[in-house]
PDB file of N, CA and C in Angstrom:
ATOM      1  N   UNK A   1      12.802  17.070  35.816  1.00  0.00           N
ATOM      2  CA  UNK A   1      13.208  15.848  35.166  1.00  0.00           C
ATOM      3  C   UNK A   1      11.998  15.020  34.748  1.00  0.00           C
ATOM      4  N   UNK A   2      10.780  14.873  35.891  1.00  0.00           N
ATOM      5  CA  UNK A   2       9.818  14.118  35.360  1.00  0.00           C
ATOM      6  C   UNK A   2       9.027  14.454  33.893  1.00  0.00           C
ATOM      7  N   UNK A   3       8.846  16.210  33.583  1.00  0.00           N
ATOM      8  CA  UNK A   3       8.452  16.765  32.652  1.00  0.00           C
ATOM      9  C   UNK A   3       9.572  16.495  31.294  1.00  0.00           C
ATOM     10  N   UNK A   4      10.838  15.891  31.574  1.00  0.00           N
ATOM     11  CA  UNK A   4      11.204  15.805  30.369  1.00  0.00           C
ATOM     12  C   UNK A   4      11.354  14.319  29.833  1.00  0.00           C
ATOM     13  N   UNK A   5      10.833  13.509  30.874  1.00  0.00           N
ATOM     14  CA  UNK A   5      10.510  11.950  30.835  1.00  0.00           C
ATOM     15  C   UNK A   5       9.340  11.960  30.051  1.00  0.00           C
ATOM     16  N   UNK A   6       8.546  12.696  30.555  1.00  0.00           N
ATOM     17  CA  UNK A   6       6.707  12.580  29.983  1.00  0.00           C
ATOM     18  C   UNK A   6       6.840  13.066  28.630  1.00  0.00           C
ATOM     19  N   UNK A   7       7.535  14.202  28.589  1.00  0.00           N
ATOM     20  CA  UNK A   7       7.753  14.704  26.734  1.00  0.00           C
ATOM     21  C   UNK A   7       8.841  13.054  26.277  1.00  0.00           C
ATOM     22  N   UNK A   8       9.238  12.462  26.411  1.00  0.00           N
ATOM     23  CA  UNK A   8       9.798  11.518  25.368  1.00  0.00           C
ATOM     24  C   UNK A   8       9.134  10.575  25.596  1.00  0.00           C
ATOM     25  N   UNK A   9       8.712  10.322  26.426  1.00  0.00           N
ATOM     26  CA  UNK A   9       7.210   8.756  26.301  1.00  0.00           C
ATOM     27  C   UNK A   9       6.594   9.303  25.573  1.00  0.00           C
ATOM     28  N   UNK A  10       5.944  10.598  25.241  1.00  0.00           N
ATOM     29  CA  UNK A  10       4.795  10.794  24.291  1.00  0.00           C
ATOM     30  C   UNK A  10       5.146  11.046  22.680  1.00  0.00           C
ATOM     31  N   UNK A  11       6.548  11.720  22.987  1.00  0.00           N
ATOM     32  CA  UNK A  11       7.225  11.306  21.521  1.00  0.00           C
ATOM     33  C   UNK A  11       7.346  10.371  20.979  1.00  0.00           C
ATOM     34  N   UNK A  12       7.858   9.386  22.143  1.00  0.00           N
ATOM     35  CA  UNK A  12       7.602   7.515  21.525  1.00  0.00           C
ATOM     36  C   UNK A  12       6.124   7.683  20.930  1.00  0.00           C
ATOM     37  N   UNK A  13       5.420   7.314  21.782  1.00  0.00           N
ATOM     38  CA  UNK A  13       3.991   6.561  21.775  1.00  0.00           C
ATOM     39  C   UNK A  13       3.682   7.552  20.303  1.00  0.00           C
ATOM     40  N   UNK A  14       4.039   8.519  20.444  1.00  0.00           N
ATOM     41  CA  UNK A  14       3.391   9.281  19.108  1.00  0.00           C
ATOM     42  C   UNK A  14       4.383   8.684  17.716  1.00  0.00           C
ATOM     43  N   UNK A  15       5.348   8.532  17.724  1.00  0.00           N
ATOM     44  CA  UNK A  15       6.066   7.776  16.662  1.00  0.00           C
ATOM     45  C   UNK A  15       5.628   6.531  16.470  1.00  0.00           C
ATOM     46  N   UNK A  16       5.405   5.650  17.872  1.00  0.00           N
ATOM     47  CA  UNK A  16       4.848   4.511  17.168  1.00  0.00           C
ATOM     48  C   UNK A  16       3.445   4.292  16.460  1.00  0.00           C
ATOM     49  N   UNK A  17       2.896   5.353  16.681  1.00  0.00           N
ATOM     50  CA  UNK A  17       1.258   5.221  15.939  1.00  0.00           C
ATOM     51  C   UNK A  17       1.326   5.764  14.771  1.00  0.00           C
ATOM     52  N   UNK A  18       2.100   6.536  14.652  1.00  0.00           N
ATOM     53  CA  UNK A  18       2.797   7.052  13.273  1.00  0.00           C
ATOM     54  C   UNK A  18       2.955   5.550  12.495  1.00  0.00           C
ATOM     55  N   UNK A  19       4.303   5.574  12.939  1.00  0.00           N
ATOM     56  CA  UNK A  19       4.484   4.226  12.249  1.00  0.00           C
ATOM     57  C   UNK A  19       3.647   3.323  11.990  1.00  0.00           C
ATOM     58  N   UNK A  20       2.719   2.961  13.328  1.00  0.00           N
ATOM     59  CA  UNK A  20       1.701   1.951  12.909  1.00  0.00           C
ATOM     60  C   UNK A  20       0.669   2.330  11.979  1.00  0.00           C
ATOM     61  N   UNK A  21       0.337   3.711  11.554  1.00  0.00           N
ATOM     62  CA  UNK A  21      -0.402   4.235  11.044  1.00  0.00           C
ATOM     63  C   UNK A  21      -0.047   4.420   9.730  1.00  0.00           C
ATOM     64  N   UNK A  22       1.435   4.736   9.416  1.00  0.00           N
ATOM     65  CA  UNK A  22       1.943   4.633   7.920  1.00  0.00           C
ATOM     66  C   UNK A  22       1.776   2.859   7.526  1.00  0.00           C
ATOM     67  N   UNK A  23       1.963   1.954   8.359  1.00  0.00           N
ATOM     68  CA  UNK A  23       2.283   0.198   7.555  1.00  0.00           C
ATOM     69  C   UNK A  23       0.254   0.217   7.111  1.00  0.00           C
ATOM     70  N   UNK A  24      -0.619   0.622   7.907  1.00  0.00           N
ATOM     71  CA  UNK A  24      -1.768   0.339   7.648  1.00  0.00           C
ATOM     72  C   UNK A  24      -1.813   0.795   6.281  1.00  0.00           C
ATOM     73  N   UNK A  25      -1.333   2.404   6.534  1.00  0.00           N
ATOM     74  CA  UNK A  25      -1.990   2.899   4.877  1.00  0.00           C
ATOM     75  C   UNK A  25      -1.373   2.203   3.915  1.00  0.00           C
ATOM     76  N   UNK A  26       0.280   1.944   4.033  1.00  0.00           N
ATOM     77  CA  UNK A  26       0.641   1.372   3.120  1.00  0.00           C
ATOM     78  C   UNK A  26      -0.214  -0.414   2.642  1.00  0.00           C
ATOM     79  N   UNK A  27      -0.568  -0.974   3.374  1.00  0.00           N
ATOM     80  CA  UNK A  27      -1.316  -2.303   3.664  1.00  0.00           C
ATOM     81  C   UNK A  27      -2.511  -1.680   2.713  1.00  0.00           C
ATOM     82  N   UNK A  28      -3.464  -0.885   3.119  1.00  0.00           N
ATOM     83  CA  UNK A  28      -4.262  -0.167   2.376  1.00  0.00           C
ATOM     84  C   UNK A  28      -4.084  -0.005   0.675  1.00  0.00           C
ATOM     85  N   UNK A  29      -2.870   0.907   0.628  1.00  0.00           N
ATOM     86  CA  UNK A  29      -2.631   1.396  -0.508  1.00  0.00           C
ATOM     87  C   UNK A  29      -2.584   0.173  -1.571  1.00  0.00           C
ATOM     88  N   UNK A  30      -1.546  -0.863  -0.577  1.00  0.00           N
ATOM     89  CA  UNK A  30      -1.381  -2.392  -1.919  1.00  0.00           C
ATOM     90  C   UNK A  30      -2.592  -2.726  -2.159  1.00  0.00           C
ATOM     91  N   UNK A  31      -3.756  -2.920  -1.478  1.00  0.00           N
ATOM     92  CA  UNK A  31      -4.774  -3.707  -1.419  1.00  0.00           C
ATOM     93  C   UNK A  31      -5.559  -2.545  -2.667  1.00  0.00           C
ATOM     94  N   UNK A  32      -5.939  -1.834  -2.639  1.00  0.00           N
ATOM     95  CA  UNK A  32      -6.175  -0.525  -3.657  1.00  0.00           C
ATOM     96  C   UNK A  32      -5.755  -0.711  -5.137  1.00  0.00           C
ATOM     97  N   UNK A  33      -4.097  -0.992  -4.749  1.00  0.00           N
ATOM     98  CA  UNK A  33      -3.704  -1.464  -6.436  1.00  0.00           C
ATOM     99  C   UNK A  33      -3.947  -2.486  -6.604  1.00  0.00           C
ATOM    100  N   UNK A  34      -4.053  -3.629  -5.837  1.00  0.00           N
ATOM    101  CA  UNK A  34      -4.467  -4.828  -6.390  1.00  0.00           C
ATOM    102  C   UNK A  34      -6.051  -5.093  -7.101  1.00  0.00           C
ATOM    103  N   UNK A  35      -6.936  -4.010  -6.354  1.00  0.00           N
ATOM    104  CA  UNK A  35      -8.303  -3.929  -7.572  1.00  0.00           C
ATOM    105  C   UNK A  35      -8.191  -3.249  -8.269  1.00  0.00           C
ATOM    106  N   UNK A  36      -7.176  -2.231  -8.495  1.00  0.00           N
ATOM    107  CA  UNK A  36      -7.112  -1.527 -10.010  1.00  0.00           C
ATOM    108  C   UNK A  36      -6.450  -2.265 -10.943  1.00  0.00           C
ATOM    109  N   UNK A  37      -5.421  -2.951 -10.402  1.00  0.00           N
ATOM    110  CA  UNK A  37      -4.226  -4.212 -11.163  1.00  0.00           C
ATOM    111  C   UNK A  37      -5.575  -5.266 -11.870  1.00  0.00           C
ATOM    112  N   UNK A  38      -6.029  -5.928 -10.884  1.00  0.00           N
ATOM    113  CA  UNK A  38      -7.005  -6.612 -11.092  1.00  0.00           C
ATOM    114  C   UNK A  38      -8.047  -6.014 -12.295  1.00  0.00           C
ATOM    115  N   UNK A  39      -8.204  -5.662 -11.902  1.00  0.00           N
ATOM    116  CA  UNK A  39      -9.786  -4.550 -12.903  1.00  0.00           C
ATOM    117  C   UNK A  39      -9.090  -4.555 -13.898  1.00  0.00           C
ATOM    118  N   UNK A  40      -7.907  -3.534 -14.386  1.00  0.00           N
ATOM    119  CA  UNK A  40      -7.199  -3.810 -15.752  1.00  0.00           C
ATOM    120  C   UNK A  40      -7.240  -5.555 -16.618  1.00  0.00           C
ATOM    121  N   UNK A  41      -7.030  -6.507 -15.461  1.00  0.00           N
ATOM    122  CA  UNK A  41      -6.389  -8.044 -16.432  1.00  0.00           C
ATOM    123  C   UNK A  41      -7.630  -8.435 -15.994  1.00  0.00           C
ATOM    124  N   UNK A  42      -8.852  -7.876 -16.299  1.00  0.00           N
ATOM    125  CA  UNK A  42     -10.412  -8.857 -16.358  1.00  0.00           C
ATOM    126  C   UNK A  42     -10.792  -9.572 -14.931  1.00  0.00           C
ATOM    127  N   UNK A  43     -10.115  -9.455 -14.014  1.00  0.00           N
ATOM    128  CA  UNK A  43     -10.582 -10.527 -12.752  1.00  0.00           C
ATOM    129  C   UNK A  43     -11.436  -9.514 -12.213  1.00  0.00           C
ATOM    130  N   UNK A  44     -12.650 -10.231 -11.312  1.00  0.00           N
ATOM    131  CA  UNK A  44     -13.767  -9.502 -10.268  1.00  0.00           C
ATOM    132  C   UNK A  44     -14.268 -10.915  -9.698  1.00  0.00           C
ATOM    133  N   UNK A  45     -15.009 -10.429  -8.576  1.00  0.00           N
ATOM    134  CA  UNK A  45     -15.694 -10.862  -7.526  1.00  0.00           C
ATOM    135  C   UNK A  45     -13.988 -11.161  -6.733  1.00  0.00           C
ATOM    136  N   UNK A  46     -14.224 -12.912  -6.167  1.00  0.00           N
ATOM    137  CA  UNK A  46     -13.121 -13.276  -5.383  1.00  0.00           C
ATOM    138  C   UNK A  46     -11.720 -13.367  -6.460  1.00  0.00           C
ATOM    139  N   UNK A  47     -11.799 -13.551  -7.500  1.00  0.00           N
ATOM    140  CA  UNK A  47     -10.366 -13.676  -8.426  1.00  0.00           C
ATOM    141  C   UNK A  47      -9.985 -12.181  -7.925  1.00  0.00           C
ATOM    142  N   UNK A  48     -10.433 -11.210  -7.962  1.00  0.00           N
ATOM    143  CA  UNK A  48     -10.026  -9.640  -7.778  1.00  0.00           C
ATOM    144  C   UNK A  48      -9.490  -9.775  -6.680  1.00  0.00           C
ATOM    145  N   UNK A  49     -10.602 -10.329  -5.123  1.00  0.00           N
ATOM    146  CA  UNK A  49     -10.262  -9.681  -3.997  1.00  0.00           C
ATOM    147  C   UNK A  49      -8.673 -10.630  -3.727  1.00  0.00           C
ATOM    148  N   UNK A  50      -8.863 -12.381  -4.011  1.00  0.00           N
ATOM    149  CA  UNK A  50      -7.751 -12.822  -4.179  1.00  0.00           C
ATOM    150  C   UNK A  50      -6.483 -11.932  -4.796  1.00  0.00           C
ATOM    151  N   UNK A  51      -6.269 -11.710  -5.876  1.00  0.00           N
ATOM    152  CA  UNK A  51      -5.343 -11.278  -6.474  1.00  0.00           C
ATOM    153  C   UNK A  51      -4.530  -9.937  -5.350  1.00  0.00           C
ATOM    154  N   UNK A  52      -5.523  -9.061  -5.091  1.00  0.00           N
ATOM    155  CA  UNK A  52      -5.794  -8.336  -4.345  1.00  0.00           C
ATOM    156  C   UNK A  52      -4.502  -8.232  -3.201  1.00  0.00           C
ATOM    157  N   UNK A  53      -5.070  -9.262  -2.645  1.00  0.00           N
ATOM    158  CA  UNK A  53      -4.711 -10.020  -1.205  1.00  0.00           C
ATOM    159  C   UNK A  53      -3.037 -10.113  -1.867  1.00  0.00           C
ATOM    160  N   UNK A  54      -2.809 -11.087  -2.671  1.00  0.00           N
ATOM    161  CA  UNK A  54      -1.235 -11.330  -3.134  1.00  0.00           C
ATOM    162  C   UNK A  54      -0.695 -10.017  -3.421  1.00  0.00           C
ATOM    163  N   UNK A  55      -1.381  -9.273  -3.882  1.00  0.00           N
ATOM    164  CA  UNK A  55      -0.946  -7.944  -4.062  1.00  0.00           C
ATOM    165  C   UNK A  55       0.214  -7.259  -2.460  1.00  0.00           C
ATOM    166  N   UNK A  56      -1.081  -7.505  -1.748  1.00  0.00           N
ATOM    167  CA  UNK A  56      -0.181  -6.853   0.052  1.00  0.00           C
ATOM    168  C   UNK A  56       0.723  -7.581  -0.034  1.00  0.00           C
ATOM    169  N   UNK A  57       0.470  -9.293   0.152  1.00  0.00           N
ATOM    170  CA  UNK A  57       1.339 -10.072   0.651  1.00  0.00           C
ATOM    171  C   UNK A  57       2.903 -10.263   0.067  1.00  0.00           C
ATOM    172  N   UNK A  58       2.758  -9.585  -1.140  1.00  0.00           N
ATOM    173  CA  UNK A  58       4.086  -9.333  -2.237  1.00  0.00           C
ATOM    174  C   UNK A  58       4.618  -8.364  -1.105  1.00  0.00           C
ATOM    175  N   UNK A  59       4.827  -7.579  -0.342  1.00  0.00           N
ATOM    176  CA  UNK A  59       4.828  -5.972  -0.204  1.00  0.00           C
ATOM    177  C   UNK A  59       6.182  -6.595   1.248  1.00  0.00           C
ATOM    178  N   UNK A  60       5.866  -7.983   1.580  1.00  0.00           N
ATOM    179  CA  UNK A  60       6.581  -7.797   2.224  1.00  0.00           C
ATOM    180  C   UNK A  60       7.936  -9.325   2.595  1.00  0.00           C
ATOM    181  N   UNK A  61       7.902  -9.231   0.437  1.00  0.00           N
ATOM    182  CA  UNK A  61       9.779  -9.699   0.641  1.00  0.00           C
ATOM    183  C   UNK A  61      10.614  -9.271   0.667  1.00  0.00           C
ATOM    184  N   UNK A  62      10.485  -7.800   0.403  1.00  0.00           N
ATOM    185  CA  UNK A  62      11.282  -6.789   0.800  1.00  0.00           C
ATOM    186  C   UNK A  62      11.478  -5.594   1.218  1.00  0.00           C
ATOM    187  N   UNK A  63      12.057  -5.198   1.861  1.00  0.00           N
ATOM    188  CA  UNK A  63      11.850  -3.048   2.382  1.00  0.00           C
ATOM    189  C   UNK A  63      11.827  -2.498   0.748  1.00  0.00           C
ATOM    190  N   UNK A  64      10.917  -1.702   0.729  1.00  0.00           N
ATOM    191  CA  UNK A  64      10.331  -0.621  -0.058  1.00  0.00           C
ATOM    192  C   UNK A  64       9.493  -0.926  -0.752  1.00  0.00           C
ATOM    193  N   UNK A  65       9.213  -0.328  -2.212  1.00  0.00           N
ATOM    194  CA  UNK A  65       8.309  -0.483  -3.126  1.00  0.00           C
ATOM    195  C   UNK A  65       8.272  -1.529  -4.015  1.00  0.00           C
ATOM    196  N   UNK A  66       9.524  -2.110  -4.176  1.00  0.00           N
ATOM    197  CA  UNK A  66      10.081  -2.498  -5.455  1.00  0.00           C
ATOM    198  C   UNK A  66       9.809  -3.978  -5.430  1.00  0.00           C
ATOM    199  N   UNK A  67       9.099  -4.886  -4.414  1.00  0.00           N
ATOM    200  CA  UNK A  67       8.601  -6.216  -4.787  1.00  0.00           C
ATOM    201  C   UNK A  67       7.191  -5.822  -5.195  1.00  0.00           C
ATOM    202  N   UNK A  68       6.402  -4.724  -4.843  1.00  0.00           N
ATOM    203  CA  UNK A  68       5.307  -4.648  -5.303  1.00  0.00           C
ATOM    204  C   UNK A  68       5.328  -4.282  -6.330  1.00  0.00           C
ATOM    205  N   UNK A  69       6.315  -3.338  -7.040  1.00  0.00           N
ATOM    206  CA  UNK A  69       5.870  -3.369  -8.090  1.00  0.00           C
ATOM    207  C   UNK A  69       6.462  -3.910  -9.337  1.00  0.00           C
ATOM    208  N   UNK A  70       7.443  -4.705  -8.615  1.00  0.00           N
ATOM    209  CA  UNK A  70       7.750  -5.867  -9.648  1.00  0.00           C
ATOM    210  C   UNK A  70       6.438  -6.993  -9.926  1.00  0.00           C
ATOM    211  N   UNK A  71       5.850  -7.289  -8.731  1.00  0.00           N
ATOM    212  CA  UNK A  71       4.663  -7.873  -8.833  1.00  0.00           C
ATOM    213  C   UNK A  71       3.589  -7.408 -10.081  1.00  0.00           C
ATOM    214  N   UNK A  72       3.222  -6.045  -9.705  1.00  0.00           N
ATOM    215  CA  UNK A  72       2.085  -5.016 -10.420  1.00  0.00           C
ATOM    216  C   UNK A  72       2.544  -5.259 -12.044  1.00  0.00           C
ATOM    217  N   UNK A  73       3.972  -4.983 -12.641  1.00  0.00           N
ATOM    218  CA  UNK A  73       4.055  -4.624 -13.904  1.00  0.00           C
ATOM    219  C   UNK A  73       4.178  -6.339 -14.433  1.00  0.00           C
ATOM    220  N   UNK A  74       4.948  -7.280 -13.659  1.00  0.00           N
ATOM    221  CA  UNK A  74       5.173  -8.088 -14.100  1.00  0.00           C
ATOM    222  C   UNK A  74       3.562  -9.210 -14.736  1.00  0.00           C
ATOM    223  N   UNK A  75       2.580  -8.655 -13.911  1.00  0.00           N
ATOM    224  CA  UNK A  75       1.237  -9.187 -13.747  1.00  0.00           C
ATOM    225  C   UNK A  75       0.629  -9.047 -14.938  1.00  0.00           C
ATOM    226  N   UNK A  76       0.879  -7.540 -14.803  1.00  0.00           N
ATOM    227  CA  UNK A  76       0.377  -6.875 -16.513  1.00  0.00           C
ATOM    228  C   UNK A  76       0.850  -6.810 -17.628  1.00  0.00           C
ATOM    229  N   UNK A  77       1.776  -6.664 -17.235  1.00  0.00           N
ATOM    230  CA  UNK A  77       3.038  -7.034 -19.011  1.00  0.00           C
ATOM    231  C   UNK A  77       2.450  -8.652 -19.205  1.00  0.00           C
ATOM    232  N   UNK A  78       2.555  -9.543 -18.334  1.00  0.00           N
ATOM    233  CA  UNK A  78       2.277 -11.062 -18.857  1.00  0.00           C
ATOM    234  C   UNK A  78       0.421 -11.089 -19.443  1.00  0.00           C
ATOM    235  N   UNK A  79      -0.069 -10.200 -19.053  1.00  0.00           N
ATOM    236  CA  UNK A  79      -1.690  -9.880 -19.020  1.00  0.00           C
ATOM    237  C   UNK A  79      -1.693  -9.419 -20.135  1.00  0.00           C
ATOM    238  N   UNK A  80      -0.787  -8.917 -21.038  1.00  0.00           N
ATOM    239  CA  UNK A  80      -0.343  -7.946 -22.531  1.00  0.00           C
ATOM    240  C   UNK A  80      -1.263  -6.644 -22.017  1.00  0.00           C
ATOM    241  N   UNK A  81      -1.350  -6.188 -21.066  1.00  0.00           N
ATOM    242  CA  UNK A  81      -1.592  -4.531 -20.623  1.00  0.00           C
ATOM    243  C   UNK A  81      -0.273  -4.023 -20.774  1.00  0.00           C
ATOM    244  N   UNK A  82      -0.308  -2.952 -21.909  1.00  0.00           N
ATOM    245  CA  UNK A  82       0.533  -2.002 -21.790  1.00  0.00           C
ATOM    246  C   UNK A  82       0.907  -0.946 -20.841  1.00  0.00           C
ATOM    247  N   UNK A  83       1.638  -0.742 -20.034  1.00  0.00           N
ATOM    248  CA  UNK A  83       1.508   0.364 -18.833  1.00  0.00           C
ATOM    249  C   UNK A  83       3.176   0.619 -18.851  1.00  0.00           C
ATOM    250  N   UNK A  84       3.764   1.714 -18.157  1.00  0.00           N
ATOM    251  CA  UNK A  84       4.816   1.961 -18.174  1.00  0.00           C
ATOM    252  C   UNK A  84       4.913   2.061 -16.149  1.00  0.00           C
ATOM    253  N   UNK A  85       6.161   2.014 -16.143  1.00  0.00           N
ATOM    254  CA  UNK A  85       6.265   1.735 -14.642  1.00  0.00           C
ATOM    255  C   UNK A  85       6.076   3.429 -13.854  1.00  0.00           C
ATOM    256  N   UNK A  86       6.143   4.185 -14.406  1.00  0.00           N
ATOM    257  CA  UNK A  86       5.904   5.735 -14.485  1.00  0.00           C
ATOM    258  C   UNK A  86       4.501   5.629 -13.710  1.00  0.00           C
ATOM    259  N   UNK A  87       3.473   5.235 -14.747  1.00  0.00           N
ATOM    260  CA  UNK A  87       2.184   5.239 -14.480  1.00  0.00           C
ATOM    261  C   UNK A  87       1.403   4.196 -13.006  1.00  0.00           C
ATOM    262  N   UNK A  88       2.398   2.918 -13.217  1.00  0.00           N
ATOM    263  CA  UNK A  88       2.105   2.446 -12.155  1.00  0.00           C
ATOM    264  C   UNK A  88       2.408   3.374 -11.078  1.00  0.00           C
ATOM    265  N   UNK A  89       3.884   3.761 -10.502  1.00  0.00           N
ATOM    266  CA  UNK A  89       3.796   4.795  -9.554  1.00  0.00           C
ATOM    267  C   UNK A  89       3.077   5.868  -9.268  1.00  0.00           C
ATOM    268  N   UNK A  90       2.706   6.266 -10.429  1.00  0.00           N
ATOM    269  CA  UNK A  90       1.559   7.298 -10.456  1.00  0.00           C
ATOM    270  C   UNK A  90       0.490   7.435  -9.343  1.00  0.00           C
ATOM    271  N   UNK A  91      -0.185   5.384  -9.995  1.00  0.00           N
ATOM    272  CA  UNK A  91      -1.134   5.371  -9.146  1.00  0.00           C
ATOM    273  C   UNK A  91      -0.375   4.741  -7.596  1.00  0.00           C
ATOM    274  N   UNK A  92       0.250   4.414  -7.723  1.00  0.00           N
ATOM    275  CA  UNK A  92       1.021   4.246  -6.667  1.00  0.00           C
ATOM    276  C   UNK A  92       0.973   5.172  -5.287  1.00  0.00           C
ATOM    277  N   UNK A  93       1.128   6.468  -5.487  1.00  0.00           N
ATOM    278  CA  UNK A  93       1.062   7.939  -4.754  1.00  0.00           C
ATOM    279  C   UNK A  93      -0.238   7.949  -4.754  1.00  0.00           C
ATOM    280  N   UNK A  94      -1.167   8.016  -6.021  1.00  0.00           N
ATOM    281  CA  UNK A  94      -2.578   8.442  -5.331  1.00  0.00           C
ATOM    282  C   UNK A  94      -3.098   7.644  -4.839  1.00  0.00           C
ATOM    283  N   UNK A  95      -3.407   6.467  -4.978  1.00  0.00           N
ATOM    284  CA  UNK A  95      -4.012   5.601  -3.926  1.00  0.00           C
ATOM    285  C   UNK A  95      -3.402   5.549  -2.471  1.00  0.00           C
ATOM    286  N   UNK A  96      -1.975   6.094  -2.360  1.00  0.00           N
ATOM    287  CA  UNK A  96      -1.427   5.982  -0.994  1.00  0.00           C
ATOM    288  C   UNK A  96      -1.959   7.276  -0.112  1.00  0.00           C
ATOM    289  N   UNK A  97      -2.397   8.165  -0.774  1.00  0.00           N
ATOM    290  CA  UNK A  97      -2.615   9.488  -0.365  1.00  0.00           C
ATOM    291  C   UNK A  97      -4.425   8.843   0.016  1.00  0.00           C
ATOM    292  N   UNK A  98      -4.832   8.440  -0.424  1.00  0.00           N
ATOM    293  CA  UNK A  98      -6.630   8.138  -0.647  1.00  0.00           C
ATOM    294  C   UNK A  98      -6.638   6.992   0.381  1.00  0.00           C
ATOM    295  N   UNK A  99      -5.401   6.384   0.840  1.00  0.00           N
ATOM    296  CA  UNK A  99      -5.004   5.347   1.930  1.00  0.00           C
ATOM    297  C   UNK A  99      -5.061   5.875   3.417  1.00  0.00           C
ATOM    298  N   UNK A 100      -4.033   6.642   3.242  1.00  0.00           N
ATOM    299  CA  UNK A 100      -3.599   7.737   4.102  1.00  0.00           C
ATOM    300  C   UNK A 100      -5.007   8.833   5.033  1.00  0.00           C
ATOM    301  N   UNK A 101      -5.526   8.956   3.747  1.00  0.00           N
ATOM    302  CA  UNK A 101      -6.977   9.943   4.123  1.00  0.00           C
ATOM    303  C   UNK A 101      -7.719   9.066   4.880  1.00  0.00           C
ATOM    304  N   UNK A 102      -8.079   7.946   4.356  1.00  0.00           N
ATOM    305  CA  UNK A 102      -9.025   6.792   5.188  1.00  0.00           C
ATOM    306  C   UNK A 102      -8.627   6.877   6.487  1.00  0.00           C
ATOM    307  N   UNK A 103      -7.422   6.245   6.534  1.00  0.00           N
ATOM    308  CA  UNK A 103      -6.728   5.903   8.025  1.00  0.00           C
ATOM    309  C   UNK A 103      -7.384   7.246   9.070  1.00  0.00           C
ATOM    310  N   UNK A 104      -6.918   8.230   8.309  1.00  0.00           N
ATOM    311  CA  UNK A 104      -6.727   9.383   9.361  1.00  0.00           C
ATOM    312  C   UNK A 104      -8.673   9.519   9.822  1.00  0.00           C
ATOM    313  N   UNK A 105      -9.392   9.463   8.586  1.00  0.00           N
ATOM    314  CA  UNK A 105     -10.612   9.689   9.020  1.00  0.00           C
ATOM    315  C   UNK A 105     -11.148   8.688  10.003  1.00  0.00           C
ATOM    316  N   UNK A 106     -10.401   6.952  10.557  1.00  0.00           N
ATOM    317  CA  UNK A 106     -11.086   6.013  10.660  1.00  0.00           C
ATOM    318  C   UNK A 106     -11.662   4.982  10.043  1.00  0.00           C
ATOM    319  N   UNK A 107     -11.410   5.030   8.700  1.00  0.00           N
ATOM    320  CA  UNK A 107     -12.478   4.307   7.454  1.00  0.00           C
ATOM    321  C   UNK A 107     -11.644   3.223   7.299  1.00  0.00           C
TER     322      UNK A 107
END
């Protein structure tokens, strides 16, 4: 019995670092589009890292993707950047994957 206690504490503890480990990358990933978002509509130095920052902080009025990237297109359509919401997701996945890699390495 004790051996099948110790296998589900470590299943926990291993799900929750999971988890804690997916909100980072995702935290990561927004912060990523917010200097590519940025970089597209002319902002750098602190206007970037600012923008940046609103970028995460969008991420969490609601469960999933879809305040961020109402944020992302709405930013740029008003910016007259042409982009299709296709492409935003695009980068959406690769920066989450280039998120993801960090985390796991430590970075």
């Amino acid at each position: 019995m004790t051996s099948f206690k110790d296998r589900q504490t470590g299943e926990e503890a291993k799900f929750a670092h999971d988890q804690q480990s997916e909100f980072r990358a995702m935290a990561r990933r927004n912060k990523l589009l917010g200097q590519w978002a940025a970089e597209k509509l002319g902002l750098s130095g602190p206007a970037a890292d600012e923008y940046a920052m609103s970028v995460v902080k969008s991420d969490f009025e609601e469960a999933g993707d879809a305040d961020v990237m109402r944020k992302i297109l709405g930013d740029l359509r008003a910016g007259k950047i042409e982009i299709s919401e296709g492409e935003v997701r695009a980068r959406m996945a690769e920066l989450l994957e280039i998120a993801r890699a960090a985390i796991k390495a430590g970075t």
